[in-house]
C-alpha atoms as a PDB file:
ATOM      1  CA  UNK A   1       0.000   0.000   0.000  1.00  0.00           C
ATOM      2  CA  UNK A   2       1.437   3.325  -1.428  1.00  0.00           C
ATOM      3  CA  UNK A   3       2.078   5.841   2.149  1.00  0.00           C
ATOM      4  CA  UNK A   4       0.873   9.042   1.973  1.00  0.00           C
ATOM      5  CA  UNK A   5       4.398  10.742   1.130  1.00  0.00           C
ATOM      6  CA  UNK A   6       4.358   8.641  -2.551  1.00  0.00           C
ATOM      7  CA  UNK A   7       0.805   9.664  -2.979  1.00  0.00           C
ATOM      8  CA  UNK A   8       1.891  13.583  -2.429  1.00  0.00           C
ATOM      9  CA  UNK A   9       5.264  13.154  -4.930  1.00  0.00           C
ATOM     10  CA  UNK A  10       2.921  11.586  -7.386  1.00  0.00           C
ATOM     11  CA  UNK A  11       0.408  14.599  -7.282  1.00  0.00           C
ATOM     12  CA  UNK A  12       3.100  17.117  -7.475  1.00  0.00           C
ATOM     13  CA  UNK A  13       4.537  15.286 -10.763  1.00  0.00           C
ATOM     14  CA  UNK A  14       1.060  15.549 -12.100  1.00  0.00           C
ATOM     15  CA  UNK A  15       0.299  19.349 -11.530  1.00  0.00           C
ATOM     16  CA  UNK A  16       3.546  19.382 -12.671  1.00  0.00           C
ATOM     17  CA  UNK A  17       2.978  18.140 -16.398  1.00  0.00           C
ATOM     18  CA  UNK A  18       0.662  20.018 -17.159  1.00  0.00           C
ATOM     19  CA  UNK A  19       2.953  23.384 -16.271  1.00  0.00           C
ATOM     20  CA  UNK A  20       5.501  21.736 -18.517  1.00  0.00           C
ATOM     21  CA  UNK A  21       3.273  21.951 -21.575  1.00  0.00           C
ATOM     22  CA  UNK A  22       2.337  25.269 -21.033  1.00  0.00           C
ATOM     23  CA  UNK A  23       5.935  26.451 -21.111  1.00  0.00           C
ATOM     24  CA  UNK A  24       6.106  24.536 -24.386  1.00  0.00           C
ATOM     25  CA  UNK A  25       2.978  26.398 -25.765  1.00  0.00           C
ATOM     26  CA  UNK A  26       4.158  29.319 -24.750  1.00  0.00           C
ATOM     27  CA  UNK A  27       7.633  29.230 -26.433  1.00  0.00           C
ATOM     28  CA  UNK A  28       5.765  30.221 -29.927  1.00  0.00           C
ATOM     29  CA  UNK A  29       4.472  33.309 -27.955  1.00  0.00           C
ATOM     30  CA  UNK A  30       7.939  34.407 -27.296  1.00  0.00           C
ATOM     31  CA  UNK A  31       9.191  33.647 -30.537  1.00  0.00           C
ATOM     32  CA  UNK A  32       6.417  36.546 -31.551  1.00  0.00           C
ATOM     33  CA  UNK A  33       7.725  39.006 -29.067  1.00  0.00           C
ATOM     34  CA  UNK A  34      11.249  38.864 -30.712  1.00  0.00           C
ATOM     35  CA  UNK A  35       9.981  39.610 -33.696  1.00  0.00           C
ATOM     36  CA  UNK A  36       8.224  42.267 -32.483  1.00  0.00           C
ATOM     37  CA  UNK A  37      11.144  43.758 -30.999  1.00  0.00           C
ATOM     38  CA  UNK A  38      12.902  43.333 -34.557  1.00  0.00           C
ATOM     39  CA  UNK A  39      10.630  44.999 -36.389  1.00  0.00           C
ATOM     40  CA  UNK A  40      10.364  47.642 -34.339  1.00  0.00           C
ATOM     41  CA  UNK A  41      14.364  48.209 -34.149  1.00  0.00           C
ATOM     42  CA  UNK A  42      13.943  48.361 -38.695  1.00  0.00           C
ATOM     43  CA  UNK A  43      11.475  50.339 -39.467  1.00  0.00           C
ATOM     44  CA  UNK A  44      11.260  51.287 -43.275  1.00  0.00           C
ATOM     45  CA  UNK A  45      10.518  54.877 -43.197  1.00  0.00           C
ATOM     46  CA  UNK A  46       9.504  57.015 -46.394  1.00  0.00           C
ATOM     47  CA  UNK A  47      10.413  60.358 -47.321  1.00  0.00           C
ATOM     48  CA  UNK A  48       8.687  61.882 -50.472  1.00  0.00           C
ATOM     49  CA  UNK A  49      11.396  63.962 -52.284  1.00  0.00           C
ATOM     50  CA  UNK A  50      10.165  66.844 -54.476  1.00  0.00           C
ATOM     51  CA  UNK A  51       6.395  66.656 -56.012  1.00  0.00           C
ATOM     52  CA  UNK A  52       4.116  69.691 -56.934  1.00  0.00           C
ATOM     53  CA  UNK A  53       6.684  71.489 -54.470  1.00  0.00           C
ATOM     54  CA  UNK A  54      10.840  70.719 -54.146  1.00  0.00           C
ATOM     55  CA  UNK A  55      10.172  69.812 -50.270  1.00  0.00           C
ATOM     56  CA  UNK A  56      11.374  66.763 -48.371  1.00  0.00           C
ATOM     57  CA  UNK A  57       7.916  65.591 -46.617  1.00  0.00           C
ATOM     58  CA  UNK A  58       8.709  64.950 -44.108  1.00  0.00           C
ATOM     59  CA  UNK A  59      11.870  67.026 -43.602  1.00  0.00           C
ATOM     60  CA  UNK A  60      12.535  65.650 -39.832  1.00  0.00           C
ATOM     61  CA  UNK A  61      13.177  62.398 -38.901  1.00  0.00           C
ATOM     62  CA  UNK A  62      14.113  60.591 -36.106  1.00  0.00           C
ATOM     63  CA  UNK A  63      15.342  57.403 -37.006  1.00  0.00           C
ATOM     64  CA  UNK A  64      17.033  54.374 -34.742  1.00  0.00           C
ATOM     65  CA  UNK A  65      20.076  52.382 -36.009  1.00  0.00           C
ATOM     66  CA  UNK A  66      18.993  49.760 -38.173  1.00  0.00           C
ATOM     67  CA  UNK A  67      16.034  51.401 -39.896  1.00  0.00           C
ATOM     68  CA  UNK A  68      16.319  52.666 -43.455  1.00  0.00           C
ATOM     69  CA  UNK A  69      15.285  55.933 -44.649  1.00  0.00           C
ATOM     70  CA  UNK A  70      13.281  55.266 -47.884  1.00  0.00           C
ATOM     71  CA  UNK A  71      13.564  58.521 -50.423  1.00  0.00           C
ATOM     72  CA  UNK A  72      11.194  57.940 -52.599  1.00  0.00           C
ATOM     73  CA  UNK A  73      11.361  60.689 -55.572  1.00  0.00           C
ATOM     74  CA  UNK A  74       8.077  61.940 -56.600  1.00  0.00           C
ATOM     75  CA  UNK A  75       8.180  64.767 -59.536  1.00  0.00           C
ATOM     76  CA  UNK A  76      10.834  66.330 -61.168  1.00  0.00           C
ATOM     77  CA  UNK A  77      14.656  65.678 -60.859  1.00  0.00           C
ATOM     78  CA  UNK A  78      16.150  65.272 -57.287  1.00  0.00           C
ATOM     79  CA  UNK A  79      19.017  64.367 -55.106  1.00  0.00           C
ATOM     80  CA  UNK A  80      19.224  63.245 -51.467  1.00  0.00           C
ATOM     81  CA  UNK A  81      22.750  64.749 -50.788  1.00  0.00           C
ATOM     82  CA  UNK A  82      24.279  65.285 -47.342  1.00  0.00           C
ATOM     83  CA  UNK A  83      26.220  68.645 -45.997  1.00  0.00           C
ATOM     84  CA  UNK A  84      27.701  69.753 -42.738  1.00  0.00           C
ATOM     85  CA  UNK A  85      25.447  71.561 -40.317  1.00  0.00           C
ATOM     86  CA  UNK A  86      27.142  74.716 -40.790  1.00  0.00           C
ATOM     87  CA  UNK A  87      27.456  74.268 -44.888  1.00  0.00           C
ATOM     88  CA  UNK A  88      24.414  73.812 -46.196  1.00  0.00           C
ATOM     89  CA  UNK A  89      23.981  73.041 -49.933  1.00  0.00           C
ATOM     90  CA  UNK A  90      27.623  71.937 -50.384  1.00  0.00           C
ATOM     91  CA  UNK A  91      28.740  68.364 -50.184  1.00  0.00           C
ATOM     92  CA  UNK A  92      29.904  66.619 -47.427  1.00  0.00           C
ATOM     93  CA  UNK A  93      31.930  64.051 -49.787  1.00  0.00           C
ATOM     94  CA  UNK A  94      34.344  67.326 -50.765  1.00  0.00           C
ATOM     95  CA  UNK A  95      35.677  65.650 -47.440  1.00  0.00           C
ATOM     96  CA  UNK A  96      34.762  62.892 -45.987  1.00  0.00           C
ATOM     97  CA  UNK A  97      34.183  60.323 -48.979  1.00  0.00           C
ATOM     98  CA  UNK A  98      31.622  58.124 -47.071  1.00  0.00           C
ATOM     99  CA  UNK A  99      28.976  61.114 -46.876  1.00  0.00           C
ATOM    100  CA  UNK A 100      25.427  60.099 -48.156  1.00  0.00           C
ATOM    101  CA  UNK A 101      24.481  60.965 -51.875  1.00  0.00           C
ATOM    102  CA  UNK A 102      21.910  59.357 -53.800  1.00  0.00           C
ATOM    103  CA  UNK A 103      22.949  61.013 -57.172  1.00  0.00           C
ATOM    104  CA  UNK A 104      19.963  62.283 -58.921  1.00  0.00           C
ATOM    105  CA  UNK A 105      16.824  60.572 -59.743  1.00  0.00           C
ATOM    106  CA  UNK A 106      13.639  61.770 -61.937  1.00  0.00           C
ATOM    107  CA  UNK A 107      10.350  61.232 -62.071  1.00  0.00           C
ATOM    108  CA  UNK A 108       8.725  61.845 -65.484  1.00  0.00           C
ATOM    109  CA  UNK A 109       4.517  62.001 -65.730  1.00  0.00           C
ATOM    110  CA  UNK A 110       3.782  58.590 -66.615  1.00  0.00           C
ATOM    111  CA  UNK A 111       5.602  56.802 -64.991  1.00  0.00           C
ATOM    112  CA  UNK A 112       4.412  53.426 -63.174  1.00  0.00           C
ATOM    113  CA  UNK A 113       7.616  53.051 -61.084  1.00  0.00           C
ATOM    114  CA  UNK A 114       8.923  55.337 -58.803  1.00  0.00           C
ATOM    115  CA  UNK A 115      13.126  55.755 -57.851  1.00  0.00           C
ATOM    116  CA  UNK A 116      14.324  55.169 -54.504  1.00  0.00           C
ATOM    117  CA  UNK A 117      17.023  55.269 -52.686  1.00  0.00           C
ATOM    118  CA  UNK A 118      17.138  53.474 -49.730  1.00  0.00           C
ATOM    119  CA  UNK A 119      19.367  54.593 -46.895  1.00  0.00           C
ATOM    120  CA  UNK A 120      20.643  52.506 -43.712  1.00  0.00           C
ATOM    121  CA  UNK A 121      21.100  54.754 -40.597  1.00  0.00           C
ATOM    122  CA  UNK A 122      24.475  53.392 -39.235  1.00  0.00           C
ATOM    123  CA  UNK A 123      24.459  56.302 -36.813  1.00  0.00           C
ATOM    124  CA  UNK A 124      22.013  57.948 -34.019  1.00  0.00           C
ATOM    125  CA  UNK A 125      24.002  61.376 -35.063  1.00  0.00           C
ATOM    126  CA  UNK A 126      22.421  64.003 -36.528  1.00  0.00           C
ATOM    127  CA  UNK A 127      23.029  63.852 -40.113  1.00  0.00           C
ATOM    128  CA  UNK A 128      22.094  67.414 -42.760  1.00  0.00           C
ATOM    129  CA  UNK A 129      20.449  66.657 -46.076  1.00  0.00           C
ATOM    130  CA  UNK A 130      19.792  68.504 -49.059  1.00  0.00           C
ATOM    131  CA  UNK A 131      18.834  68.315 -52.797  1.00  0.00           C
ATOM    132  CA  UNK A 132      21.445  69.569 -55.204  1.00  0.00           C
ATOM    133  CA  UNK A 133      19.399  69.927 -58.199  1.00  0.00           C
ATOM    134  CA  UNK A 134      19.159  73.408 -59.142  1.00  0.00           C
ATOM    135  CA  UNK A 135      18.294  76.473 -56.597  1.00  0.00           C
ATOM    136  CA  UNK A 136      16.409  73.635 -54.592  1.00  0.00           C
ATOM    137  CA  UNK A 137      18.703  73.816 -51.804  1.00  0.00           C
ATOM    138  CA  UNK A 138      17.938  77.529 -51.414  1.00  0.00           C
ATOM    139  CA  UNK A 139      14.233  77.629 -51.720  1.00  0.00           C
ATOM    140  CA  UNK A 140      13.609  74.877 -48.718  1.00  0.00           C
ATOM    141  CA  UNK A 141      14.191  71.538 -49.928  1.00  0.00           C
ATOM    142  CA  UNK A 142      16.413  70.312 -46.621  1.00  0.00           C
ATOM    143  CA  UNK A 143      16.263  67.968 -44.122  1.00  0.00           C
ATOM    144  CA  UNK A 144      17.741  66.488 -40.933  1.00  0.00           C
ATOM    145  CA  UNK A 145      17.573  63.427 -39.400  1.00  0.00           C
ATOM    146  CA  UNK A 146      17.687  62.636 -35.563  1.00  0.00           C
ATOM    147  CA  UNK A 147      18.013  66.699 -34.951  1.00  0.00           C
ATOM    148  CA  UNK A 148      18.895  67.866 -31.264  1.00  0.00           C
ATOM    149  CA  UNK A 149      15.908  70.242 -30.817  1.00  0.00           C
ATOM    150  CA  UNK A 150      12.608  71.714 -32.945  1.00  0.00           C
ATOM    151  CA  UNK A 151      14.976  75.097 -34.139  1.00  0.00           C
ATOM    152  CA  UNK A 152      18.030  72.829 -35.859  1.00  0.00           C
ATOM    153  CA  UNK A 153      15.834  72.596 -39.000  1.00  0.00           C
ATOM    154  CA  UNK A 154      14.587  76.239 -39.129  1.00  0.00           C
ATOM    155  CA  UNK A 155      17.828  77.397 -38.674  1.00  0.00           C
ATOM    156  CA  UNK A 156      19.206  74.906 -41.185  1.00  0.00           C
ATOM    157  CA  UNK A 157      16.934  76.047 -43.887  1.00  0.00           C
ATOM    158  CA  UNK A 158      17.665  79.737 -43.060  1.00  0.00           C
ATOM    159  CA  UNK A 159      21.203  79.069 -43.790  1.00  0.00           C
ATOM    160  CA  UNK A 160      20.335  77.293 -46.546  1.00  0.00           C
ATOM    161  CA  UNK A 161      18.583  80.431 -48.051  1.00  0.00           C
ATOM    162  CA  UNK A 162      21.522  82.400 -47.617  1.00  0.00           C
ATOM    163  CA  UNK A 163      24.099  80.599 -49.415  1.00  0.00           C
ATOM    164  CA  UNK A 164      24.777  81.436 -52.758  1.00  0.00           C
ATOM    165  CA  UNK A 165      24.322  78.413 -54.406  1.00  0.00           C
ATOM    166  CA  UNK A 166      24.442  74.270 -54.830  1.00  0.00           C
ATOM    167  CA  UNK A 167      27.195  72.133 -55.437  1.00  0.00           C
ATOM    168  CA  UNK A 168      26.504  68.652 -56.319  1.00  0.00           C
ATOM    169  CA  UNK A 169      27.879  65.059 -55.000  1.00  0.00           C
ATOM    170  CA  UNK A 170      30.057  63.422 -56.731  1.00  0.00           C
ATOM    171  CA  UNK A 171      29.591  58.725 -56.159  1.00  0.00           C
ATOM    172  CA  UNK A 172      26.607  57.339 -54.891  1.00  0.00           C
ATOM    173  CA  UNK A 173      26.985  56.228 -51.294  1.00  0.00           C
ATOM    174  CA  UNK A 174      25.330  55.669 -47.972  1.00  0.00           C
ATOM    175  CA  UNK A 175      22.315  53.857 -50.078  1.00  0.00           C
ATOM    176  CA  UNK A 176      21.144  51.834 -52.739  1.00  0.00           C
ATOM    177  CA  UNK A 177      18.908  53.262 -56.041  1.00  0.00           C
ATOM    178  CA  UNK A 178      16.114  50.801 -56.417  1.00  0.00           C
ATOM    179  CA  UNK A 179      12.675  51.332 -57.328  1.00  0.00           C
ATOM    180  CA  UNK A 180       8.878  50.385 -56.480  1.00  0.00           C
ATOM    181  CA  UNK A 181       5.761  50.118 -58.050  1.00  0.00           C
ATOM    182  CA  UNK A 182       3.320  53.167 -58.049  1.00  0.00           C
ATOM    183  CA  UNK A 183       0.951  51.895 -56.569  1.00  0.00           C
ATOM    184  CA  UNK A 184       2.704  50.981 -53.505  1.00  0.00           C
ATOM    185  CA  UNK A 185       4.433  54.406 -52.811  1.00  0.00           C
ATOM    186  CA  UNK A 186       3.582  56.950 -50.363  1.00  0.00           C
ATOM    187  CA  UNK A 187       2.675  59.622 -52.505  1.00  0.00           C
ATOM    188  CA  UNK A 188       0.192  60.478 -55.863  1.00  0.00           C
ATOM    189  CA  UNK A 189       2.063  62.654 -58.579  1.00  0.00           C
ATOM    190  CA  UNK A 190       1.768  65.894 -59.331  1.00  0.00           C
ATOM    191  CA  UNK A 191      -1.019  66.324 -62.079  1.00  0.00           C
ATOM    192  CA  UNK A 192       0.297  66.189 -65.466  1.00  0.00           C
ATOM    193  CA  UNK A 193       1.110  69.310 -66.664  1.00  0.00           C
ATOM    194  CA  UNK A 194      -1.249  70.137 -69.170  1.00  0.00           C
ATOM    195  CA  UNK A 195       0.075  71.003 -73.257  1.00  0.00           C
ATOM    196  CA  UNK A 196       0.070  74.814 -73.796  1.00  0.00           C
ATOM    197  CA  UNK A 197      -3.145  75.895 -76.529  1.00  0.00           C
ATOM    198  CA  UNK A 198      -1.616  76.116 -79.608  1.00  0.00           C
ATOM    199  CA  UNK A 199      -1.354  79.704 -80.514  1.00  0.00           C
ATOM    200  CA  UNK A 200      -3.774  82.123 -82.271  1.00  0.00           C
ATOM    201  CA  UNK A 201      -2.727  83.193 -85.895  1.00  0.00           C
ATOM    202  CA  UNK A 202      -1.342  86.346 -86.272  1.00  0.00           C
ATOM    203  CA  UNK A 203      -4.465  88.366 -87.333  1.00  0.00           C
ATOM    204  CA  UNK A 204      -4.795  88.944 -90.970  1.00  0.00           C
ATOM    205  CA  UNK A 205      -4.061  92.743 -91.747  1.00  0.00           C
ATOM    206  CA  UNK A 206      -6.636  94.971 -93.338  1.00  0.00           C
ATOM    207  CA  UNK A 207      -5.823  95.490 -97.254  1.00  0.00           C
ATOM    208  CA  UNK A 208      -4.776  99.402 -97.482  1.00  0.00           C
ATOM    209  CA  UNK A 209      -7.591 102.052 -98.444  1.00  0.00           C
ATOM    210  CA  UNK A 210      -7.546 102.847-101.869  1.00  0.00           C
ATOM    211  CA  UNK A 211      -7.247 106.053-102.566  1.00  0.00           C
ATOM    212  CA  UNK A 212     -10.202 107.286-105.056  1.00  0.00           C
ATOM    213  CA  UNK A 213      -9.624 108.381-108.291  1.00  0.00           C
ATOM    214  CA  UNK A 214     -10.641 112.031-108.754  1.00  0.00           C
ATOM    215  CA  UNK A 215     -13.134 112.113-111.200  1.00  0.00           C
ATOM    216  CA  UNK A 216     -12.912 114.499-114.255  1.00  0.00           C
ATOM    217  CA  UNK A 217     -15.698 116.489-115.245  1.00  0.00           C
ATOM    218  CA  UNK A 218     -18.448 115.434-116.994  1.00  0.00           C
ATOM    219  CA  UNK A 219     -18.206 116.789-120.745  1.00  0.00           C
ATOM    220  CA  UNK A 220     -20.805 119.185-121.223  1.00  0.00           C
ATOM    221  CA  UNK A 221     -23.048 118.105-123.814  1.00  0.00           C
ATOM    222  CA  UNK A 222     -23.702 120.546-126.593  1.00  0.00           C
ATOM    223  CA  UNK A 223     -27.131 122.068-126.723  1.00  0.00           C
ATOM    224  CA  UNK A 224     -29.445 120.597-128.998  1.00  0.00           C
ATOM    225  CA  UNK A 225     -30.236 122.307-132.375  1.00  0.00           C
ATOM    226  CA  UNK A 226     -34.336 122.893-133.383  1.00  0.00           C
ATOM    227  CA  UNK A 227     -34.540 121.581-136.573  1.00  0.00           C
ATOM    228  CA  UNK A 228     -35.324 124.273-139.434  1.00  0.00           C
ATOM    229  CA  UNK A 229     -33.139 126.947-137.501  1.00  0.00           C
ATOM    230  CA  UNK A 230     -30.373 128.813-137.923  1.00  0.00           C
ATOM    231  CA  UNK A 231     -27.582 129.838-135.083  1.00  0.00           C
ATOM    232  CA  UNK A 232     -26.060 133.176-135.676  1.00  0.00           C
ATOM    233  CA  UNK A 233     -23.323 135.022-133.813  1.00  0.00           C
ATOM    234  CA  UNK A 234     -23.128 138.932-133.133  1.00  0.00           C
ATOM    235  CA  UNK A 235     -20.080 139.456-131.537  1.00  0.00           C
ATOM    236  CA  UNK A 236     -20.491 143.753-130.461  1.00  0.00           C
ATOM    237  CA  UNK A 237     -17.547 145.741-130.274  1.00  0.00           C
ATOM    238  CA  UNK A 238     -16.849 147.714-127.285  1.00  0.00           C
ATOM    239  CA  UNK A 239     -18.792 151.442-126.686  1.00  0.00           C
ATOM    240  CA  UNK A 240     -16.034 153.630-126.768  1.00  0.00           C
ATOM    241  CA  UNK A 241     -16.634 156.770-125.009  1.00  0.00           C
ATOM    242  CA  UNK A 242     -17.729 159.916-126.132  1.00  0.00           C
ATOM    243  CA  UNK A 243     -15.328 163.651-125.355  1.00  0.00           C
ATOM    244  CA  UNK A 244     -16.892 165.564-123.670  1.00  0.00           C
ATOM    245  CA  UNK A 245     -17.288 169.318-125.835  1.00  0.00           C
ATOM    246  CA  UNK A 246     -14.922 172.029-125.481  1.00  0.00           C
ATOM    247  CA  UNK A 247     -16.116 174.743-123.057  1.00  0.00           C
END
């Protein structure tokens, strides 16, 4: 006959079971949570470069290691190109050869795939962007990721405004140009620009007044003749005056 301390050993080894399973269960659980965690440590996070306006939208970011910045380039003819805080619009790869540049990438109407470049964030410092098409730089179209405070990007821009004018990258680095469907990107295109009307024709010119012919006189037609007469002619001479008689 089992004693009483088997009896208790045998019900602890069967509450025991079924605990067992549940930490097997819940192993799938956890599995989830590390993914989770992943997912959350590389994000993909768009930024629509250019459009109906040359903006970056948005044009802060704060971004953790791991993720990737995804430029996608909406309308016109852009580049994602990185400066010094204190340079804007000029090139950080004049000296340092690993700063980002995308090189620049277009986006015609019609188009049913849209550029990208897709950036890595290596580092949690801040990092200055720009587009180096044009006067882009100068009329707003800058960014900053993981910026130390709300003013770094309005005084960025204000610098930005102030410089004379853009100087391109020279490599591609920092990313990789790719491209997605359409359908799938975070913006809609600019409308198409519509075709100019064709213009009027020149108006045709009014022919030049004649001037009118002055008209000569009507011949006077001779006056008729009464049959069974005769026309005659007195011509009379002068009166010639009379002397007066001698006193």
């Amino acid at each position: 006959m089992p004693s009483l301390f088997s009896l208790l050993l045998l019900a602890v080894g069967v509450t025991a079971r079924p605990s067992l399973r549940a930490g097997r269960q819940a192993g799938p659980s956890k599995f989830v949570v590390r993914q989770e965690v992943s997912a959350t440590a590389n994000r993909i996070i768009p930024v629509v470069v250019g459009g109906a306006q040359d903006v970056f939208v948005p044009n802060v970011v704060t971004a953790a290691v791991g993720d990737i910045i995804q430029f996608q380039f909406s309308n016109g003819n852009h580049t994602v190109t990185q400066s010094a805080a204190e340079s804007p619009c000029q090139p950080l790869q004049a000296t340092v050869a690993t700063a980002i540049h995308s090189g620049h990438i277009p986006f015609e109407d019609g188009q049913t795939t849209v550029g990208t470049f897709n950036m890595p964030v290596t580092s949690a410092d801040t990092m200055f962007l720009y587009c180096a098409t044009g006067p882009h730089c100068q009329e707003g179209q800058v960014m900053i990721v993981n910026p130390t405070n709300d003013q770094q990007i309005l005084d960025y821009a204000n610098l930005a405004a102030a410089s004379g004018q853009s100087a391109d990258g020279t490599t591609v680095v920092g990313g990789t140009v790719a491209s997605i469907p359409l359908e799938v990107a975070a913006f809609v295109p600019a409308p198409a620009e519509a075709a100019a009307p064709p213009a009027a024709p020149p108006a045709a010119e009014a022919p030049a007044a004649e001037t009118p012919v002055a008209e000569a006189p009507a011949a006077e037609a001779p006056a008729a003749e009464v049959p069974g007469t005769t026309t005659t002619t007195i011509t009379v001479p002068p009166t010639e005056a009379t002397p007066a008689p001698a006193a």
